[in-house]
Protein backbone atom coordinates (compact mmCIF):
# COMPACT_ATOMS: atom_id res chain seq x y z
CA UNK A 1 -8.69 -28.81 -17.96
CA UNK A 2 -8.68 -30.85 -14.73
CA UNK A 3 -6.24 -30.64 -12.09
CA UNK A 4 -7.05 -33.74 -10.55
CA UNK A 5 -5.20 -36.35 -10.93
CA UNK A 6 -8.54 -38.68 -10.64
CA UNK A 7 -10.42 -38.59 -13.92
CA UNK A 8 -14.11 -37.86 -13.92
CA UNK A 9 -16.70 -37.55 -16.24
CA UNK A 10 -17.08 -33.61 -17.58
CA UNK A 11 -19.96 -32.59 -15.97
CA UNK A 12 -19.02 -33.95 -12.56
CA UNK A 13 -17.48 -30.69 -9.86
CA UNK A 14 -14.41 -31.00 -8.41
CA UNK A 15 -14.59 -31.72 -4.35
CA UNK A 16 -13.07 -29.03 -2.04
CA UNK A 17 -11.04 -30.36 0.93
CA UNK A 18 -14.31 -29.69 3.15
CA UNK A 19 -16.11 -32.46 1.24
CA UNK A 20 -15.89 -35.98 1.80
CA UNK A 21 -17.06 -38.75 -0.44
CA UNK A 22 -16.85 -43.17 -0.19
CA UNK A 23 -17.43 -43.67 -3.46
CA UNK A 24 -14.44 -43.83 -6.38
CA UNK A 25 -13.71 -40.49 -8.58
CA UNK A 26 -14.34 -42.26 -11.53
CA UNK A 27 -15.05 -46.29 -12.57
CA UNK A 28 -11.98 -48.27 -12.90
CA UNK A 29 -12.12 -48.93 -16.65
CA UNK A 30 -12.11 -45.22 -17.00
CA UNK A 31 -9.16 -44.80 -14.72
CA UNK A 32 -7.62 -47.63 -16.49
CA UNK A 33 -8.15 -46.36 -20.24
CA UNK A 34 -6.48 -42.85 -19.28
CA UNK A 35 -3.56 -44.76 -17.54
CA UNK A 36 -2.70 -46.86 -20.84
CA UNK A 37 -3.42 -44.03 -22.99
CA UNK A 38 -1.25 -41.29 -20.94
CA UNK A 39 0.96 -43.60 -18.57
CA UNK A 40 -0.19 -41.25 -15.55
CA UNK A 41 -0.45 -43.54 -12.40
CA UNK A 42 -4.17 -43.44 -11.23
CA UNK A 43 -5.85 -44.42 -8.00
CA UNK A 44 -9.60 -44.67 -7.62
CA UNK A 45 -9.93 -45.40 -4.44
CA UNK A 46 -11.64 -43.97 -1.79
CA UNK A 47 -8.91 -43.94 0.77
CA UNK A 48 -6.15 -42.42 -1.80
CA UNK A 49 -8.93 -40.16 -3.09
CA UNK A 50 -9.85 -38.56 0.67
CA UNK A 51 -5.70 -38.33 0.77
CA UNK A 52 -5.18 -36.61 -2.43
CA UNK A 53 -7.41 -34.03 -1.27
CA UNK A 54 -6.50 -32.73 1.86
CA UNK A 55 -2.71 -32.69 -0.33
CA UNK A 56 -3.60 -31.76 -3.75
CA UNK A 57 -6.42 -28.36 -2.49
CA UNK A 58 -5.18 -25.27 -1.15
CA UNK A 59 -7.39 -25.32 2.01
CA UNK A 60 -7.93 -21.73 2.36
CA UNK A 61 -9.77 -22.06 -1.51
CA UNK A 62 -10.49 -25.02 -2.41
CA UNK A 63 -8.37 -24.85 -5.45
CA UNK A 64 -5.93 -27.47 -6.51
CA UNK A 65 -2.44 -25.96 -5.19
CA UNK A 66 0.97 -26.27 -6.73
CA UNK A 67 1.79 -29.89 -6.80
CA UNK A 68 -1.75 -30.94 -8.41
CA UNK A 69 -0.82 -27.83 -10.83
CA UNK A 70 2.75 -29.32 -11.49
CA UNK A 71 1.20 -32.86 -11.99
CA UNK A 72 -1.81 -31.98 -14.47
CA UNK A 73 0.08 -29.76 -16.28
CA UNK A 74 2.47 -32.35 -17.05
CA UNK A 75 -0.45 -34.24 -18.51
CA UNK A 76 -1.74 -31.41 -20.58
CA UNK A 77 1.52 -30.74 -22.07
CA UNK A 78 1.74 -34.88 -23.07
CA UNK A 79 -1.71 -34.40 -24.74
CA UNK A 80 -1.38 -31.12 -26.39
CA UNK A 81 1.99 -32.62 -28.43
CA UNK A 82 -0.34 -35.70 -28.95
CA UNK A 83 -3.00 -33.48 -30.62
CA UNK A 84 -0.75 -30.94 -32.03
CA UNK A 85 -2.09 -27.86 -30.08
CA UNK A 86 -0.82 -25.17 -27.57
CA UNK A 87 -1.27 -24.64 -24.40
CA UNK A 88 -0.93 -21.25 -21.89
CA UNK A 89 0.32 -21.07 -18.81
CA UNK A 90 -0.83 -18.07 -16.46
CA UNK A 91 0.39 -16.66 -13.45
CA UNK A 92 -0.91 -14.26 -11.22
CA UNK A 93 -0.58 -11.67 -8.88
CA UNK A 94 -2.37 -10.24 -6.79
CA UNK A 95 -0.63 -6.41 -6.66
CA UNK A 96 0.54 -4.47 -3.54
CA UNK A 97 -0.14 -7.79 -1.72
CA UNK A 98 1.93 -6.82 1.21
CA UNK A 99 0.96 -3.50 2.10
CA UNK A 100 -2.81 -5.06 1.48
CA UNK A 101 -2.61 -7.25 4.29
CA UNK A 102 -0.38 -4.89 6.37
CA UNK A 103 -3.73 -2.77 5.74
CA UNK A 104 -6.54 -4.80 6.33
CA UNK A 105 -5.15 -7.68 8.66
CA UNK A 106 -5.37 -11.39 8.07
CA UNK A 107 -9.40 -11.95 8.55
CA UNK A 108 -10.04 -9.94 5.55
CA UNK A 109 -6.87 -10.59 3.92
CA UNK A 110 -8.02 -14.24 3.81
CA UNK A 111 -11.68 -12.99 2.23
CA UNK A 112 -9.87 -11.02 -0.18
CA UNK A 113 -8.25 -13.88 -1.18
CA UNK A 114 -11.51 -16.10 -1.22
CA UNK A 115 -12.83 -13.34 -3.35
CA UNK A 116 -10.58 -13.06 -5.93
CA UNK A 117 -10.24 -16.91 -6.36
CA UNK A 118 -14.62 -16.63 -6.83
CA UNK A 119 -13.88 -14.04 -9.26
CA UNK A 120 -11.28 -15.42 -10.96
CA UNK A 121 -13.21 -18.90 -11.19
CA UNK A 122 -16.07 -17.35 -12.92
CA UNK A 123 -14.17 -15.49 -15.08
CA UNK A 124 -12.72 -18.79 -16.73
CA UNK A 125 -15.98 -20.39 -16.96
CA UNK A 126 -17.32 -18.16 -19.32
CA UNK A 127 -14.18 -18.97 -21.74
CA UNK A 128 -14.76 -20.58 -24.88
CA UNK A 129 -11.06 -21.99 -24.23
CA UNK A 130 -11.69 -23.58 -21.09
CA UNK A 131 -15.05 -25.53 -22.70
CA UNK A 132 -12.65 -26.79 -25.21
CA UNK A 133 -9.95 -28.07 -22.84
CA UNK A 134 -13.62 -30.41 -22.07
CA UNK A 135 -12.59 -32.43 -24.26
CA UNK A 136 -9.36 -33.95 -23.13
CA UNK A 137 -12.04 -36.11 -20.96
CA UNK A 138 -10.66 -35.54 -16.80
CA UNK A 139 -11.90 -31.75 -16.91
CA UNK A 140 -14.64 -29.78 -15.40
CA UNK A 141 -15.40 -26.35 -14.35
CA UNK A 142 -12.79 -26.42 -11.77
CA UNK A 143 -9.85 -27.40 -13.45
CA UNK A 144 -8.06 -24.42 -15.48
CA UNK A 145 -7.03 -22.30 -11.81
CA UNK A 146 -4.78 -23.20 -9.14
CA UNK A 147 -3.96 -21.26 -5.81
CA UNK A 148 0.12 -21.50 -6.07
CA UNK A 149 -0.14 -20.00 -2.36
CA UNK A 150 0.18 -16.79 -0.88
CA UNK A 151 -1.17 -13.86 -3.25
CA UNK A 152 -0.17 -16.62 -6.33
CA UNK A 153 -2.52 -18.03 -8.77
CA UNK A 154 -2.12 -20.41 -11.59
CA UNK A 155 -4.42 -21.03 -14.48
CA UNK A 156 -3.73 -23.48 -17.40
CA UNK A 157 -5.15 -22.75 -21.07
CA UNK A 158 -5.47 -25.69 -23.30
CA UNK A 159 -6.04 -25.92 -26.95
CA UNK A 160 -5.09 -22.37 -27.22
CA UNK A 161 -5.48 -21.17 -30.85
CA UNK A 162 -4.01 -18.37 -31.16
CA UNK A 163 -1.56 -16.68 -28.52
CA UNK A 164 -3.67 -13.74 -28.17
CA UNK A 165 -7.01 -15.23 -26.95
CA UNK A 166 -4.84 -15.89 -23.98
CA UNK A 167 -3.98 -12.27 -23.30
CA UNK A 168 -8.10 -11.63 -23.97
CA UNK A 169 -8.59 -14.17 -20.83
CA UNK A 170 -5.84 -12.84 -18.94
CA UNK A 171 -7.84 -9.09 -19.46
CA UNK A 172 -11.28 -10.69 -18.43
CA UNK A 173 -9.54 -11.84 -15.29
CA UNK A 174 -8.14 -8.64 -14.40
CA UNK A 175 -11.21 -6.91 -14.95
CA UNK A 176 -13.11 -9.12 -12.75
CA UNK A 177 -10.91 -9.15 -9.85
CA UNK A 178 -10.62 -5.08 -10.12
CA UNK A 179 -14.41 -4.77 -9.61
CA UNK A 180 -14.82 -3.04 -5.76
CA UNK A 181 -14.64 -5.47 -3.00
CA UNK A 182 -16.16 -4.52 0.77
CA UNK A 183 -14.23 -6.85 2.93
CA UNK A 184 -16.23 -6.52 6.53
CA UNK A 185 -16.94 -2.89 5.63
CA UNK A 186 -13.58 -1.85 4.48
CA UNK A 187 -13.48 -1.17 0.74
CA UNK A 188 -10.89 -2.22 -1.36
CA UNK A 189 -10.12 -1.61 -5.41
CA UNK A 190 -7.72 -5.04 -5.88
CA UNK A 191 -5.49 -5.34 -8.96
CA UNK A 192 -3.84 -8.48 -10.73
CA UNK A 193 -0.52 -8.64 -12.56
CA UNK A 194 -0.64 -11.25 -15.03
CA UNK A 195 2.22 -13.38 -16.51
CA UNK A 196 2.14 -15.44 -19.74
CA UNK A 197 4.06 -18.20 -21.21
CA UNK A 198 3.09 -20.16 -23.90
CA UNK A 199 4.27 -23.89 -25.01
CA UNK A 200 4.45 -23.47 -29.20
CA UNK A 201 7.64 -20.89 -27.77
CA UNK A 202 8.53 -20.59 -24.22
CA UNK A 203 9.00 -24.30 -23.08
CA UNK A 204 7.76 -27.83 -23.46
CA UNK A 205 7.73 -29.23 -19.59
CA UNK A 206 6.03 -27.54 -16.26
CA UNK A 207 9.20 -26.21 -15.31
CA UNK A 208 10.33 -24.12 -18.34
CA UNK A 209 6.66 -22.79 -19.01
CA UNK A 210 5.87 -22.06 -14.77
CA UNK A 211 9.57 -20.38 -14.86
CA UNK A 212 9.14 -18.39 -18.00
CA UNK A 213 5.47 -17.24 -17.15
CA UNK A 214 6.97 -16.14 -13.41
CA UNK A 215 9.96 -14.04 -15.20
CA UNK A 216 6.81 -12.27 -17.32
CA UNK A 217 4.99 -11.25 -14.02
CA UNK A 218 7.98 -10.26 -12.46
CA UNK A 219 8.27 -7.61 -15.51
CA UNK A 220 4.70 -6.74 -15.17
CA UNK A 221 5.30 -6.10 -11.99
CA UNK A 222 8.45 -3.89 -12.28
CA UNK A 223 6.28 -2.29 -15.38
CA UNK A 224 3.63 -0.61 -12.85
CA UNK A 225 1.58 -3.40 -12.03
CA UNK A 226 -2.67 -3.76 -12.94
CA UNK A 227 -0.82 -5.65 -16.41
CA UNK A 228 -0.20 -8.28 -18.77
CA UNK A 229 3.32 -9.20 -19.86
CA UNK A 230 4.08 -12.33 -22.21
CA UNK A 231 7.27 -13.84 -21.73
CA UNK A 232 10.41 -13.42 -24.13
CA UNK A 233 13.62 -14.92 -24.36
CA UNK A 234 15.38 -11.08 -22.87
CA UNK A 235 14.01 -11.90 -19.75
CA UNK A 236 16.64 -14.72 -19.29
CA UNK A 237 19.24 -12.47 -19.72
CA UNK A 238 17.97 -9.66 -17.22
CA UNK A 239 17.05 -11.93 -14.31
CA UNK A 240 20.56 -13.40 -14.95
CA UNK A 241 21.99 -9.54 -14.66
CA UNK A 242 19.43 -9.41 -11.84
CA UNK A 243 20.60 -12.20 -10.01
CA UNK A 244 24.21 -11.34 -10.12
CA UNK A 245 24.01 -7.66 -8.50
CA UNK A 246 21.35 -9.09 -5.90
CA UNK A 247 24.24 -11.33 -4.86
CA UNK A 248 27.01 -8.47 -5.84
CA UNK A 249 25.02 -6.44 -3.43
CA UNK A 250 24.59 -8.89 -0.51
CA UNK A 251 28.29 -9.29 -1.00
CA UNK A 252 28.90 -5.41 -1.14
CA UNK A 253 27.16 -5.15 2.40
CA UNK A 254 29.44 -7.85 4.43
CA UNK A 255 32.51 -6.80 2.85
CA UNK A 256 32.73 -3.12 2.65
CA UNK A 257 32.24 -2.50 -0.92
CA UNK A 258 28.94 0.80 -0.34
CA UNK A 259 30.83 4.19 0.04
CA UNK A 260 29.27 7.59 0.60
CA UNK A 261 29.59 10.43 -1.65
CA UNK A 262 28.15 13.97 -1.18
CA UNK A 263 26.64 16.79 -3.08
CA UNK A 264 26.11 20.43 -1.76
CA UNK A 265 22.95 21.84 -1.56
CA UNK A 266 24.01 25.61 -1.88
CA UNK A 267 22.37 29.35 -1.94
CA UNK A 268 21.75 30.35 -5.82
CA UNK A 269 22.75 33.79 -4.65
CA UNK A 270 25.31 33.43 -2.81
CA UNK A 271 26.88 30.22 -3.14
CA UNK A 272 27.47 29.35 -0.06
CA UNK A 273 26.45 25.82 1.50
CA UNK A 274 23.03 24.89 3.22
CA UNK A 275 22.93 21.44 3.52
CA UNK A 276 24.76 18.24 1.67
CA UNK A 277 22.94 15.00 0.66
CA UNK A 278 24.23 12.10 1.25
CA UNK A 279 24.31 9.90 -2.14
CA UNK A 280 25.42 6.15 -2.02
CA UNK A 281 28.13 4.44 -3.99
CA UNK A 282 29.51 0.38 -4.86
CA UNK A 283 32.72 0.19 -5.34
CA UNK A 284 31.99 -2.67 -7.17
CA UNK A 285 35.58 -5.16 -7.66
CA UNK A 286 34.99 -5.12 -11.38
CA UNK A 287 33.09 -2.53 -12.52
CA UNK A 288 34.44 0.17 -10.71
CA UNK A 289 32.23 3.05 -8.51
CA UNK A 290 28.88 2.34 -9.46
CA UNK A 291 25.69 4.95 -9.01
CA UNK A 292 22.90 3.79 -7.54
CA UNK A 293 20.86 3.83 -11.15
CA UNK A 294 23.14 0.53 -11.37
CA UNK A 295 21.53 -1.37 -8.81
CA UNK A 296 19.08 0.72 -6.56
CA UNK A 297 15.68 -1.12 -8.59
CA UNK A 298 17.53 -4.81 -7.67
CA UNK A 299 18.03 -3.44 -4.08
CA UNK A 300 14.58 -2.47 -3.52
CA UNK A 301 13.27 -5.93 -5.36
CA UNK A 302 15.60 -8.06 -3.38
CA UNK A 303 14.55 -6.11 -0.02
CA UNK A 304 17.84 -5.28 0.81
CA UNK A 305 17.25 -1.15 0.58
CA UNK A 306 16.42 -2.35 4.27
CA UNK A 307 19.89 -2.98 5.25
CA UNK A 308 21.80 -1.03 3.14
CA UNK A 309 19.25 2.27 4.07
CA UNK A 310 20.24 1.23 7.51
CA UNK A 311 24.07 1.56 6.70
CA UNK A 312 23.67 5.27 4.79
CA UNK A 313 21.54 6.60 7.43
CA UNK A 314 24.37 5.87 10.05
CA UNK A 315 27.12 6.75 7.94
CA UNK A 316 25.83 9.56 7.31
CA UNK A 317 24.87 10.62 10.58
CA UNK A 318 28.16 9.75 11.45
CA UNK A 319 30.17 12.19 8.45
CA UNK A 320 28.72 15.24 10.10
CA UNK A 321 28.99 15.08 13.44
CA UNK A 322 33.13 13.92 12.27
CA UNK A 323 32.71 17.33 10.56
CA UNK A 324 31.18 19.24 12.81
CA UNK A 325 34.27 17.46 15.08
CA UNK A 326 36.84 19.07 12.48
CA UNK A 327 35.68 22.37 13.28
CA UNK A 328 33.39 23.00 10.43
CA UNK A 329 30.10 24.58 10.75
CA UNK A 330 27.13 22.38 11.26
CA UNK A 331 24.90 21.69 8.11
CA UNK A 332 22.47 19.22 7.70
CA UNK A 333 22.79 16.39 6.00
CA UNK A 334 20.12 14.61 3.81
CA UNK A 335 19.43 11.33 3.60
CA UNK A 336 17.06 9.09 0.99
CA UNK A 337 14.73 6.94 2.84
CA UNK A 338 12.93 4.11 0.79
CA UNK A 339 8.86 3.44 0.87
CA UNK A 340 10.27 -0.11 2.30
CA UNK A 341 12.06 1.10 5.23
CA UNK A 342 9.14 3.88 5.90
CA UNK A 343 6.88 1.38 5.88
CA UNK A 344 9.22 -0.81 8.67
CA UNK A 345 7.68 -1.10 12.16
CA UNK A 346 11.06 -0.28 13.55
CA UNK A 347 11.39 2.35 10.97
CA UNK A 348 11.02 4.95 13.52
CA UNK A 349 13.66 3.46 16.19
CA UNK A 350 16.30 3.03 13.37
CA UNK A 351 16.50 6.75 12.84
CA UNK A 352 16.52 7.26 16.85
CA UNK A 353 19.38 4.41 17.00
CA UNK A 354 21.48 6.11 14.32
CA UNK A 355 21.65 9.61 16.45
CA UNK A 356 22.13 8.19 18.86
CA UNK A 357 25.49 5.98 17.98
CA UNK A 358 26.39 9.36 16.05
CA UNK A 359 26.07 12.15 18.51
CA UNK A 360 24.47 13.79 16.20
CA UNK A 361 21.66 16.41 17.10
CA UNK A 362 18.54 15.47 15.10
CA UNK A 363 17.88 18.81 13.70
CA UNK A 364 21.23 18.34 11.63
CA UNK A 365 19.51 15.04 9.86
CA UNK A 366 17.05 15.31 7.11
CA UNK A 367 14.95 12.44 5.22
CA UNK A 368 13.89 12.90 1.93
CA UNK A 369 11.00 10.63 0.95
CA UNK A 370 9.72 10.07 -2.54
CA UNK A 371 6.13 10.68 -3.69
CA UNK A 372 5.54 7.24 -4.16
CA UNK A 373 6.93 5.96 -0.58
CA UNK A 374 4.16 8.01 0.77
CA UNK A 375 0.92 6.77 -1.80
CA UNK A 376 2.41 3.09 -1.26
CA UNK A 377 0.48 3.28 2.33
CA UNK A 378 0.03 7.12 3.48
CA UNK A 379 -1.64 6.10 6.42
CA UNK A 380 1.43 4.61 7.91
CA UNK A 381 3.75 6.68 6.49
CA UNK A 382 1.70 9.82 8.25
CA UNK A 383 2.15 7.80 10.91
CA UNK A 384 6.00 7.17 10.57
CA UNK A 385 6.90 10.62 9.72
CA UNK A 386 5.06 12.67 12.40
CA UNK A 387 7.28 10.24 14.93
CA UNK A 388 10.41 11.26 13.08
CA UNK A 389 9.73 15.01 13.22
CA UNK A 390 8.89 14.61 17.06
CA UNK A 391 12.57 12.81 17.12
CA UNK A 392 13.37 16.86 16.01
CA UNK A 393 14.38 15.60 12.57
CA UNK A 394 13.91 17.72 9.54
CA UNK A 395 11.56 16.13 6.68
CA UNK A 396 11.91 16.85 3.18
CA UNK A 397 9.46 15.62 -0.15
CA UNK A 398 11.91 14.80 -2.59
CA UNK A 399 11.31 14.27 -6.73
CA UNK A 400 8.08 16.94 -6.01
CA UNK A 401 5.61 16.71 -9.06
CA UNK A 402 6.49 13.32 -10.57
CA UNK A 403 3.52 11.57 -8.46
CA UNK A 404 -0.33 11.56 -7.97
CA UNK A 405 -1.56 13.68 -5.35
CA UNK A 406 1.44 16.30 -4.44
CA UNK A 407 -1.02 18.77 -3.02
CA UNK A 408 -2.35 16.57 -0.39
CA UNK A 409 0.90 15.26 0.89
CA UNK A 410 1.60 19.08 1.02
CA UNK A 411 -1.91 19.57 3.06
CA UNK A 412 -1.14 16.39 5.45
CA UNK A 413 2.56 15.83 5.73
CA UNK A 414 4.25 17.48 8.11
CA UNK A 415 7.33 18.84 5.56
CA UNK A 416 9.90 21.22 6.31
CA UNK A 417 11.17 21.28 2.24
CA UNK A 418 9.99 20.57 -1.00
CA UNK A 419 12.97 19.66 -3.67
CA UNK A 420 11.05 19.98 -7.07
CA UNK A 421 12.14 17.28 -9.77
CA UNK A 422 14.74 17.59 -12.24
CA UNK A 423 12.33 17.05 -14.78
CA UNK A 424 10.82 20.66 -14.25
CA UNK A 425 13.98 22.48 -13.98
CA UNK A 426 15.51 21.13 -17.29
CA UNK A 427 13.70 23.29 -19.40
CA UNK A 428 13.96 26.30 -17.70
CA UNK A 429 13.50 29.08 -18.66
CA UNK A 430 12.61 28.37 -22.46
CA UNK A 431 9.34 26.28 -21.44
CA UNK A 432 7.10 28.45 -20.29
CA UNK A 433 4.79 26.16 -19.35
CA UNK A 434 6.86 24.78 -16.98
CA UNK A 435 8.22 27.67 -15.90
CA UNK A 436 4.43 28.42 -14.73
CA UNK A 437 4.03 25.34 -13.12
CA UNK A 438 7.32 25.86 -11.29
CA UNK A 439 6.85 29.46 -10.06
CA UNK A 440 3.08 27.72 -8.93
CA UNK A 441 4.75 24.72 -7.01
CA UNK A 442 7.12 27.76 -5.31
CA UNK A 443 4.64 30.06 -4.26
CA UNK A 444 2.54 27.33 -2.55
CA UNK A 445 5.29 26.17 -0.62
CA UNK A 446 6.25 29.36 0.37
CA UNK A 447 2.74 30.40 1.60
CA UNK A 448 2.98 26.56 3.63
CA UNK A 449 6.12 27.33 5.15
CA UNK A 450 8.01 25.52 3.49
CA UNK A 451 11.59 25.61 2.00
CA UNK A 452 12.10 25.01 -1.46
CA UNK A 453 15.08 23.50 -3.32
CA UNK A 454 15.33 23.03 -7.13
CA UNK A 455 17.69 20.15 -8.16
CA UNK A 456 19.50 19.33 -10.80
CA UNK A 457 20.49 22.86 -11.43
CA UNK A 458 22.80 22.54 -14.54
CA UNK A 459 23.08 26.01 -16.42
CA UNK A 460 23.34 29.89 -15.46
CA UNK A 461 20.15 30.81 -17.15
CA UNK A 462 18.42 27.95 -14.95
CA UNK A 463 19.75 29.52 -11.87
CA UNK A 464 18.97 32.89 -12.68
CA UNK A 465 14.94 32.08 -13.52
CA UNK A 466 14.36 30.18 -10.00
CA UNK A 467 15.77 33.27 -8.48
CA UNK A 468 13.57 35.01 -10.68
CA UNK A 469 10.51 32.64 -9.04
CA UNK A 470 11.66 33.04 -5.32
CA UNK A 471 13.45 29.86 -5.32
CA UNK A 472 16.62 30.41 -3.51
CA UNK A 473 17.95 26.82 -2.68
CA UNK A 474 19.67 24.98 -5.26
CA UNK A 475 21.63 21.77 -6.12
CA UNK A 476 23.04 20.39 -9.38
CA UNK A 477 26.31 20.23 -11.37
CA UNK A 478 26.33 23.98 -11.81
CA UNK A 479 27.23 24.45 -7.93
CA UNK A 480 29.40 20.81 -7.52
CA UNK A 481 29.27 17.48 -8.76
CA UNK A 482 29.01 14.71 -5.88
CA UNK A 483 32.17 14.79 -3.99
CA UNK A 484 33.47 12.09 -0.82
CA UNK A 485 34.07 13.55 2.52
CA UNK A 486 37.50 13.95 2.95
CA UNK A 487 36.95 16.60 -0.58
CA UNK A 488 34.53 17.80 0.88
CA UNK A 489 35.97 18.75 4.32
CA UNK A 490 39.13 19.67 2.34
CA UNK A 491 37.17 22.52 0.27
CA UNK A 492 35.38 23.88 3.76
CA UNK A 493 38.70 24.32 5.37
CA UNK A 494 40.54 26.25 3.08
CA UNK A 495 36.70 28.29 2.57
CA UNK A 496 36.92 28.85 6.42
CA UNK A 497 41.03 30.09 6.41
C-alpha cells in the first residue's frame, strides 16, 4: 500500500526527499481514473509533486510521515469497505527510547533510527500481505511504513485475512529490528513494542484505528516491553481511569492533597526503632487516603514521580530534623527514589537542595532505589549514587532479589543496606527453599558490609527465623503499621518519659 498521495504504477520506488524529479508521478488519465473512482484530490504536477515531498517524507528516513500516513490510510480504509476486506494498523515503538539516546547521543541515535527504519522496510517486503495490498494500483515497496516521528513508526496492512497474520508480521518486525546493531562502534541490542488495531473491530476511520492501535502499545509497553498487544475495547476504560488520576495527581500537587505517612524500621530483638521510611499518601477529595499502589504506575507514566519525588524527599527531610527539634533522638529516615529522578541531571543537586532547606545532616537521610532504577541505565545511576554518598547520605537497595543481576549491583554499588523483598519473607520459615536463599542473600551482605533489613515482617515465626539467619533489622505490620508524624512523635515521647 502506497502512502503517496500521487499514484504510480507498482513497480515504480517511492522518491525520498533527497531526490528530485521534472517529470509527473504518474500520467494524467491515471491520476484522473483514481480521482473519479476514490474522490481523492490528485495533483501530477511537477511543482506540487517536489512540494508534497519535502511535506509528506520524514527527512531523517525517507519515509512518508504522519500526515501522508493519515491521508493514505484514509484511502485504504475507502477501498477495503469497497472490496469487503480488512485492514491493520501498526504502531511502533522503539523501547527504552529515552535512556537510548541519553546513552549513545544524537549522531548515533539518528543511525539507530535509520537502521531500524532499513530493517523494518525489509521486513515488510518479504510479506505476502504487503504484495497483495499491490493490487489496489498506487502501491510499491515503500508504501506499508511510515516514520510517525521521534522513536514512532507506522505500518498499514491491507487485505488482511485473518487477524493473526498481522501479529506474524508484527513478530518478523521485531525480530529484525532486535538483531545487534554497532552504531560507530558502540553496540546496541534494540527492541520494538508493537501495537495493533484492526478495522473488521477496532474502528472504521484513521482516527479510531491510529487511537486504538496507540492505547495497545501503550499496554505493551506497561506489559514489559520487546511485545505485541492487540487492542480491546478495556483499554478505553483504563486510559479513561488513567487520564483522570494523571489529572487527580497534577491537581493533588498544586493544592495540597500528597501527605506523608511513616513506618518504623525496628530491631527484631529488641524492638526498639532504627530508622522510619517515609511512605507517601493522596488524600484524594473523593476517594479518601489513597496508597501509592493507587496511582504510583500513572505517576511514573505521566512523569510526574519527578515533582512529587521532589516534594517527599523535602518533606521528609524536613519531619526529622522537626523531630530531632522535639527532642527525640535522631533516626534516619528513608526515602524511595524513582529510576526517573535517578536518572535526572539535577538528580544529584535536588538531594543537596533538600538538606539544605531542612537542616538536616545527610547521614540522617537514606535513598532506597529499586533494582530496576539501577538496570534502566547503571552507568548513570553509578554515577548518580557515588555523588549522593559523597553528599554523606546513606544508600539503601530496596525490593533485593526481584531483579536481574542483584549480585553485581552488590559488587559495584556503593550500598550501605540491603532490604530483601517481601516476596522472600512471606514464606518463612515453612519454605525451605527460600529460607536458603534468604540466609544466602544475608550472609553475603554481611561479609560486604552491609546492613540487612527484611520487610514486610508479618508473623512471630517470621521474626524469629531471620533472627535465626543473622538478620536483625526488620519492618512490617508485626512491629507497626504506617503511622503520620504527629503518631509517631506522640508514641516516642511517652517511650522517652
Amino acid at each position: 500500500m502506497s502512502f503517496l498521495k500521487s499514484a504510480r504504477k507498482a513497480d515504480t520506488p517511492v522518491p525520498t526527499p533527497a531526490q528530485t524529479s521534472t517529470q509527473p508521478s504518474a500520467p494524467l488519465a491515471r491520476v484522473a481514473d483514481l480521482k473519479a473512482r476514490y474522490g481523492v484530490d490528485l495533483d501530477a504536477t511537477p511543482e506540487a509533486a517536489r512540494i508534497r515531498r519535502l511535506t509528506c517524507f520524514d527527512a531523517l528516513t525517507g519515509l512518508p510521515n504522519r500526515l501522508l500516513l493519515r491521508e493514505q490510510l484514509d484511502l485504504v480504509l475507502r477501498m477495503a469497505q469497497r472490496q469487503g476486506h480488512g485492514v491493520a494498523v501498526m504502531l511502533v515503538d522503539i523501547d527504552n527510547f529515552r535512556r537510548l539516546k541519553q546513552s549513545l547521543g544524537h549522531q548515533r541515535t539518528d543511525a539507530l533510527i535509520r537502521l531500524l527504519a532499513q530493517r523494518l522496510q525489509s521486513g515488510l517486503r518479504g510479506s505476502d500481505l504487503i504484495s497483495h495490498a499491490s493490487q489496489l494500483g498506487a502501491v510499491d515497496h515503500h508504501g506499508a511504513l511510515a516514520r510517525l516521528g521521534g522513536n514512532e513508526f507506522a505500518v498499514v496492512l491491507s487485505h488482511l485475512a485473518d487477524p493473526q497474520d498481522a501479529e506474524r508480521v508484527a513478530r518478523r518486525l521485531r525480530e529484525a529490528a532486535s538483531r545487534a546493531a554497532d552504531l560507530d562502534g558502540v553496540e546496541v541490542y534494540p527492541t520494538l513494542s508493537v501495537g495493533i488495531a484492526l478495522s473488521a473491530t477496532d474502528g472504521n476511520t484513521p482516527e479510531l484505528l491510529l487511537e486504538h492501535a496507540d492505547l495497545a502499545l501503550g499496554r505493551a509497553m506497561d506489559q514489559g516491553r520487546d511485545r505485541t498487544q492487540f487492542y480491546n475495547a478495556a483499554m478505553d476504560a483504563a486510559a479513561s481511569t488513567r487520564i483522570d488520576i494523571e489529572t487527580g495527581l497534577r491537581n493533588a500537587i498544586s493544592q495540597g492533597q500528597l501527605a506523608l505517612a511513616f513506618q518504623p524500621r525496628v530491631d527484631g530483638r529488641t524492638g526498639q526503632s532504627c530508622a522510619n521510611e517515609a511512605l507517601l499518601r493522596w488524600r484524594h477529595p473523593t476517594k479518601g487516603l489513597l496508597a501509592p499502589e493507587a496511582f504510583i504506575e500513572v505517576a511514573e507514566q505521566s512523569q510526574l514521580i519527578v515533582p512529587i519525588g521532589r516534594w517527599v524527599l523535602l518533606q521528609a527531610c524536613r519531619q526529622a530534623r522537626a523531630w530531632q527539634d522535639a527532642g527525640i533522638a535522631p533516626t534516619t529516615v528513608g526515602v524511595n527514589v524513582s529510576a526517573l529522578q535517578v536518572c535526572r541531571p539535577d538528580f544529584v543537586s535536588s538531594v543537596a537542595r533538600a538538606l539544605e532547606l531542612s537542616r538536616l545532616a545527610p547521614q540522617w537521610l537514606e535513598l532506597e532505589v529499586t533494582e530496576s532504577a539501577l538496570w534502566q541505565d547503571a552507568g548513570h545511576a553509578l554515577r548518580a549514587l557515588t555523588a549522593v554518598k559523597a553528599l554523606g547520605v546513606r544508600l539503601a537497595i530496596d525490593d533485593f532479589g526481584t531483579g536481574f543481576s542483584s549480585l553485581s549491583y552488590l559488587r559495584d554499588f556503593p550500598f550501605d543496606v540491603l532490604k530483601i523483598d517481601r516476596s522472600f519473607v512471606k514464606t518463612l520459615p515453612q519454605d525451605q527453599r527460600t529460607a536458603n536463599i534468604t540466609q544466602g542473600i544475608i550472609d553475603i551482605s554481611r561479609r560486604l558490609g552491609m546492613e540487612v533489613v527484611a520487610e514486610g515482617v508479618e508473623t512471630e515465626g517470621q521474626r524469629l527465623a531471620l533472627l535465626s539467619y543473622g538478620c536483625y533489622q526488620m519492618q512490617g505490620f508485626l512491629f507497626s503499621r504506617p503511622a503520620d508524624a504527629a503518631a509517631l512523635g506522640q508514641v516516642w515521647g511517652e517511650t522517652a518519659r
